[in-house]
Protein backbone atom coordinates (compact mmCIF):
# COMPACT_ATOMS: atom_id res chain seq x y z
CA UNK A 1 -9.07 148.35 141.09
CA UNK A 2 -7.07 150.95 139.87
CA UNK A 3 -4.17 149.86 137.15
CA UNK A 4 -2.05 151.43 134.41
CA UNK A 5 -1.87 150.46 130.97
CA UNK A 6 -0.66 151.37 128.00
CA UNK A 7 -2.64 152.59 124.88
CA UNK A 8 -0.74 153.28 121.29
CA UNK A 9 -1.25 157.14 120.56
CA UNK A 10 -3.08 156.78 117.64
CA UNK A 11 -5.59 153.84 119.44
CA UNK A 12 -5.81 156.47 122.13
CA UNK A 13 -7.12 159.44 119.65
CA UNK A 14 -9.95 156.88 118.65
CA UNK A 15 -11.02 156.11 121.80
CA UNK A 16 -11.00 159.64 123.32
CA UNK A 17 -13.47 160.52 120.93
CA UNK A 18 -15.73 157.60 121.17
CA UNK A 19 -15.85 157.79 125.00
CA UNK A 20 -15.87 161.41 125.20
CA UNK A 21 -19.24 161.53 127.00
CA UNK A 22 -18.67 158.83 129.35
CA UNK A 23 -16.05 157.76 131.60
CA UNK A 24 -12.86 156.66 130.02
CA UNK A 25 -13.05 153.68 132.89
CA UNK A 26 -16.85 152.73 132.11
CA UNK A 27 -16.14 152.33 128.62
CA UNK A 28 -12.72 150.37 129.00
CA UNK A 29 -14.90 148.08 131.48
CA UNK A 30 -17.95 147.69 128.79
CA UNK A 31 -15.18 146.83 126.12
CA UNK A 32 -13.89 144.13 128.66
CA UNK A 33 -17.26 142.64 129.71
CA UNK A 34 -17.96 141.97 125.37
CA UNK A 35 -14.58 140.73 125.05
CA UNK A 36 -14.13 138.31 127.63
CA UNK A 37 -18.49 137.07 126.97
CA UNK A 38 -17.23 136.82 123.34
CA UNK A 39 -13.73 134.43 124.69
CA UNK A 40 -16.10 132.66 126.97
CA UNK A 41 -18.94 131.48 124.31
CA UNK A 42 -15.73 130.50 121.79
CA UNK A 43 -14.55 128.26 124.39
CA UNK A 44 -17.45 126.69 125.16
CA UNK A 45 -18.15 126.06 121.67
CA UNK A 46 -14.90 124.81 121.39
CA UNK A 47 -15.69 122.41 124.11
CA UNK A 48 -19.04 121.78 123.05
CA UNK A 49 -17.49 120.33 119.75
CA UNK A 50 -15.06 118.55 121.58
CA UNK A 51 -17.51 116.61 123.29
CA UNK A 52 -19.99 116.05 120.55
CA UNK A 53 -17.15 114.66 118.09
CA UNK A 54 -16.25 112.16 121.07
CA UNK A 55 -19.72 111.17 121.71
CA UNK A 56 -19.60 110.36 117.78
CA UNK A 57 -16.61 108.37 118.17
CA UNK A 58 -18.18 106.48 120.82
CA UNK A 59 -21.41 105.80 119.08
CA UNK A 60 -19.69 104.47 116.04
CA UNK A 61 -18.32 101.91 117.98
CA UNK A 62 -21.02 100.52 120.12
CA UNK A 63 -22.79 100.45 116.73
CA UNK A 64 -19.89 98.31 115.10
CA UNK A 65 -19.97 95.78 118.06
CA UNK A 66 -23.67 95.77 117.92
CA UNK A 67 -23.17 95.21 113.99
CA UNK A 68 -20.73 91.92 114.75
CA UNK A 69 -23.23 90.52 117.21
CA UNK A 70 -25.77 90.47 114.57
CA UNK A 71 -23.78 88.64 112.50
CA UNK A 72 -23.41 86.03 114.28
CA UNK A 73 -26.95 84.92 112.99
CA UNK A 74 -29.04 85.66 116.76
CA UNK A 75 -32.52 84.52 116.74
């Protein structure tokens, strides 16, 4: 897909040099691909947390009714 962005001048004098022996287009691609990995895994740690800290939250409180039935003196 062919698109046009733009690049501040200064940003653009960095990156000319570092990609100066490959494509400008492979390296802007490369750059994506580790970018949007490096979003992905934060997200799913995000929502790996998410669940784990509701899973907690649920544990607690089967444990607390368990706790109450106990109480009650079961044989």
């Amino acid at each position: 897909m062919r698109t046009t962005i733009i690049i501040e001048d200064a940003l653009y004098e960095k990156f000319k040099s570092l990609a100066a022996k490959r494509k400008l287009s492979e390296f802007i691609n490369q750059l994506l691909r580790e970018k949007l990995e490096e979003e992905e895994n934060r997200m799913l740690s995000k929502r790996m947390k998410e669940g784990y800290l509701a899973t907690r939250r649920e544990r607690r409180s089967l444990n607390e009714d368990w706790d109450s039935i106990l109480a009650e003196d079961w044989e």
